[in-house]
Protein backbone atom coordinates (compact mmCIF):
# COMPACT_ATOMS: atom_id res chain seq x y z
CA UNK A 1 -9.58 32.08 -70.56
CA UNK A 2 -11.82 29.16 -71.27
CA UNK A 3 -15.73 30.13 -72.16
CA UNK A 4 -17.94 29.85 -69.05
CA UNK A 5 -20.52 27.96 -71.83
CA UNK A 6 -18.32 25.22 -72.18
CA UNK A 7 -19.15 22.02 -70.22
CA UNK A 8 -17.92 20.28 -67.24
CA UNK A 9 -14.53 18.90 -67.39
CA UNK A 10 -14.72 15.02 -66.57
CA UNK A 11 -12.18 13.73 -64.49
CA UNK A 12 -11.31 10.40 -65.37
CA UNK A 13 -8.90 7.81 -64.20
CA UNK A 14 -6.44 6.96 -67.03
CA UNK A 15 -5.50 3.08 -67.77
CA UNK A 16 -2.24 2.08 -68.12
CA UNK A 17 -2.34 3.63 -71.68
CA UNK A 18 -2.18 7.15 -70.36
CA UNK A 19 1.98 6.43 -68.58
CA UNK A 20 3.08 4.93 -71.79
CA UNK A 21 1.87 7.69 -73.65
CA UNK A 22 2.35 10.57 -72.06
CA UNK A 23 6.27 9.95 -70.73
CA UNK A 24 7.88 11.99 -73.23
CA UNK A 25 11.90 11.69 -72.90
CA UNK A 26 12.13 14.61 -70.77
CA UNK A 27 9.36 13.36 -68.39
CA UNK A 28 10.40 9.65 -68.66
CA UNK A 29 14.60 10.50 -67.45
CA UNK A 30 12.98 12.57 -64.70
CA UNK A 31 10.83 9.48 -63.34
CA UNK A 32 14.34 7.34 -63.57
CA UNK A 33 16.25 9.75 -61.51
CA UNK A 34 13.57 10.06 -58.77
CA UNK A 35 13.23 6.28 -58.81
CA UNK A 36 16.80 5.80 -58.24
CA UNK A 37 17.10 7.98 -55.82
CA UNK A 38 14.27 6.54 -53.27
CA UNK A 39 16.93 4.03 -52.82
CA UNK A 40 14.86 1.53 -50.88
CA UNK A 41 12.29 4.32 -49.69
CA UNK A 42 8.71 4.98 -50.28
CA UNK A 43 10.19 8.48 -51.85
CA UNK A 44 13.87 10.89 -51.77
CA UNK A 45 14.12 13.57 -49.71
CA UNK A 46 14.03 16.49 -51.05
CA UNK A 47 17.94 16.88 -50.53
CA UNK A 48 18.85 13.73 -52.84
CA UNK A 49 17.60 15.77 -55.70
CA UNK A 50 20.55 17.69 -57.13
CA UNK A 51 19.95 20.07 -59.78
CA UNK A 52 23.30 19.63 -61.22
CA UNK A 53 22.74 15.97 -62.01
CA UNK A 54 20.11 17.11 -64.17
CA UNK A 55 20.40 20.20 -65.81
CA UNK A 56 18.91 18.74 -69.12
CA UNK A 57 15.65 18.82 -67.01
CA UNK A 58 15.84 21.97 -65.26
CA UNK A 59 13.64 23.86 -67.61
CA UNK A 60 10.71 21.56 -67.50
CA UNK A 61 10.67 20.94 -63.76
CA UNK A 62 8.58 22.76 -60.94
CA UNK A 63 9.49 22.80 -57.12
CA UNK A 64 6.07 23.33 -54.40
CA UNK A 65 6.06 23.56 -50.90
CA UNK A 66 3.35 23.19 -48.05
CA UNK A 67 3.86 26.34 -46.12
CA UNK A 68 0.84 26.76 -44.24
CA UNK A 69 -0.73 23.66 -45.98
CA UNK A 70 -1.72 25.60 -48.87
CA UNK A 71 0.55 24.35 -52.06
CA UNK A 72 3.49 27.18 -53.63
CA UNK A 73 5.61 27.64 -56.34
CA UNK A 74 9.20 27.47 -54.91
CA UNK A 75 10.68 27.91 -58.09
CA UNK A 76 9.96 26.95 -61.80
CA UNK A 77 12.01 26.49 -65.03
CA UNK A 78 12.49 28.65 -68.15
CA UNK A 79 10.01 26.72 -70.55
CA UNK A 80 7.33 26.55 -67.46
CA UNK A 81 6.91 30.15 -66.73
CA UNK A 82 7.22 30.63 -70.75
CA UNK A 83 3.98 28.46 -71.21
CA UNK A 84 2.21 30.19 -67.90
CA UNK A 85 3.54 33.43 -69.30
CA UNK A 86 4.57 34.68 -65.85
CA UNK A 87 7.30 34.14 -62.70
CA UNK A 88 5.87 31.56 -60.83
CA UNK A 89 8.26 31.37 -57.60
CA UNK A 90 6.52 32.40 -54.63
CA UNK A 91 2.55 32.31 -55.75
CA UNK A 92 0.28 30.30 -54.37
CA UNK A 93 -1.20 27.65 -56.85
CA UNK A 94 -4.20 28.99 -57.08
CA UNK A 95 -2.98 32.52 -57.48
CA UNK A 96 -1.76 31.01 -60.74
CA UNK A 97 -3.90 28.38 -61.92
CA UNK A 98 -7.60 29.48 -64.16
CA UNK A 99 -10.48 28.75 -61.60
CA UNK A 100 -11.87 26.27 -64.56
CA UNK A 101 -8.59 23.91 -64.30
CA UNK A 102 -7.97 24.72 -60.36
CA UNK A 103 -10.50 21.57 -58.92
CA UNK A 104 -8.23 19.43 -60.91
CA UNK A 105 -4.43 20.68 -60.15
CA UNK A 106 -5.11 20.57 -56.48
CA UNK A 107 -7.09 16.86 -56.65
CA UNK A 108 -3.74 15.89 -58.43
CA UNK A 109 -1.09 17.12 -55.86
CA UNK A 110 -3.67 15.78 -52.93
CA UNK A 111 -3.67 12.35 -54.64
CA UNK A 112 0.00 12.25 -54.41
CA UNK A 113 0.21 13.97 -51.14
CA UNK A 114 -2.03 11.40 -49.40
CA UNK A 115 -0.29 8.36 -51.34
CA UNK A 116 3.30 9.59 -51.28
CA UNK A 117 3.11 7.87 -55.12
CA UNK A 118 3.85 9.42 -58.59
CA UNK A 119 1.20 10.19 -61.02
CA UNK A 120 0.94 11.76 -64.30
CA UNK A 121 -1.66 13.85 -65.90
CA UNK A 122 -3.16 15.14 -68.44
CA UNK A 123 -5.43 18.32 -68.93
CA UNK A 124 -6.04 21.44 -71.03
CA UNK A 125 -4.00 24.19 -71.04
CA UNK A 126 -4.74 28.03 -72.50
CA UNK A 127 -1.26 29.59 -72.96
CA UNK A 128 -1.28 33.27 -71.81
CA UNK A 129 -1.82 34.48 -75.85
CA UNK A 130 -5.17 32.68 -75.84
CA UNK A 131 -3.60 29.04 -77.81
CA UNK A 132 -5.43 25.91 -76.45
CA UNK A 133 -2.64 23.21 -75.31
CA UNK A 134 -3.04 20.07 -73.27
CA UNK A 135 -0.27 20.04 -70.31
CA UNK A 136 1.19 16.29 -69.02
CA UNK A 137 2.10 16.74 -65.13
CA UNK A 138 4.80 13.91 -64.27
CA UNK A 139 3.82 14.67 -59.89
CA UNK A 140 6.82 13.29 -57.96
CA UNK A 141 6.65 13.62 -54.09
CA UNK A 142 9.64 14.62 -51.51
CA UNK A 143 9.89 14.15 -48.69
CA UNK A 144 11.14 17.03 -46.49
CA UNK A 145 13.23 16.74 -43.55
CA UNK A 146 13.19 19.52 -42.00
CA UNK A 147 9.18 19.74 -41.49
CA UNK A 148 6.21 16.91 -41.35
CA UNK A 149 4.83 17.84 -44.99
CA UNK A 150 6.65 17.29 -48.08
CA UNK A 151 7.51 18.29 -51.09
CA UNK A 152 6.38 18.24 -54.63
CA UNK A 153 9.06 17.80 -58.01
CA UNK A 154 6.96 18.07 -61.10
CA UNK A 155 7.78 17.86 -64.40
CA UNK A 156 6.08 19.81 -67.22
CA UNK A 157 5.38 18.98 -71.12
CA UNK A 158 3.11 20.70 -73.49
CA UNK A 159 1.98 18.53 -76.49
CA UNK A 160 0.29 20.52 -79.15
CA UNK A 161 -3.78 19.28 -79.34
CA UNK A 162 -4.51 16.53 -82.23
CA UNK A 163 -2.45 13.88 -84.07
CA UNK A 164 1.34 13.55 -83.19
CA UNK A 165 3.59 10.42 -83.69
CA UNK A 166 3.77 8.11 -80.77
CA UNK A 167 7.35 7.00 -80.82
CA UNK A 168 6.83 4.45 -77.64
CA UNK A 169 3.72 2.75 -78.88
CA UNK A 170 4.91 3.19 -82.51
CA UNK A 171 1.30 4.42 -83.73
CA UNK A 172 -0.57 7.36 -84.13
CA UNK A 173 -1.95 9.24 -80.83
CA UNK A 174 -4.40 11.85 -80.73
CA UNK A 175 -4.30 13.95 -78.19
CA UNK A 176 -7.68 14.57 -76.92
CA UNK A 177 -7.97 18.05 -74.48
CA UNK A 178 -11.69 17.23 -73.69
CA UNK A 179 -11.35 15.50 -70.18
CA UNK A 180 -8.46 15.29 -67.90
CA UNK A 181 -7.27 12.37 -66.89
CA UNK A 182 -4.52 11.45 -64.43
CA UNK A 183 -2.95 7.91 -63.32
CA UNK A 184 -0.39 6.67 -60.48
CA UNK A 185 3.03 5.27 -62.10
């Protein structure tokens, strides 16, 4: 866990900088597919989204539902529950998520719930074996036919803290763990 002494987290808007940046390829292919599959609409059902067409993905991808209005893990792919260090399907969010980054998960899936948009995100991360990572959160809504509330496809990547090549921007990025940030798309 995180020291109690440390400070506040600051939640900050990101600028535009923050989507270029923190679309790895993984995250980036998953934005295409859910983008081509609104086909005309504010967002897909949760239907269009076929696993098969993107099995590539599958390990970096998360699945929540609304039962109840309180946010769940429907299910969760190999390198996810290897970073979290547990099975994921069926827990509640925050049966899951450390009190310290809780405020800020839910804020995130409320932002998209209310807008029906896409964001990504960026926060700290402590891996189960006590390593400090940052984690990106690409948030994709569904919608849900069969009930009023909808969905939520997210897509998972775990940059290791400090200096890393950026090959979009073609410079240098560090990767700062010290506020989180998040931004629509």
């Amino acid at each position: 866990m995180l020291a109690a002494s440390r400070p506040k987290r600051r939640l900050r808007r990101g600028g535009e900088r923050l989507a270029k940046i923190a679309l790895n390829e993984t995250l980036t292919a998953l934005l295409a597919h859910w983008r081509a599959k609104c086909r005309g609409r504010p967002m897909p059902a949760r239907i269009d989204i076929d696993p098969a067409e993107i099995p590539r993905l599958l390990p970096y991808v998360m699945l929540l539902d609304m039962p109840k209005g309180r946010l769940r893990y429907r299910l969760a792919g190999e390198a996810v529950e290897r970073e979290y260090g547990l099975p994921l399907a069926g827990k509640l969010v925050e049966e899951v998520v450390p009190r310290q980054r809780l405020a800020f998960a839910l804020g995130t899936y409320e932002k998209v719930i209310e807008s029906g948009r896409p964001l990504v995100c960026r926060g700290r991360f402590l891996t189960p074996n006590g390593i400090e990572r940052v984690v990106t959160r690409l948030i994709l809504p569904l919608a849900d036919e069969a009930s009023p509330s909808m969905m939520i496809l997210v897509g998972l990547q775990f940059p290791p803290i400090g200096p890393s090549p950026d090959p979009l921007l073609g410079i240098e990025t560090v990767i700062e763990a010290a506020a989180y940030e998040y931004e629509f798309v």
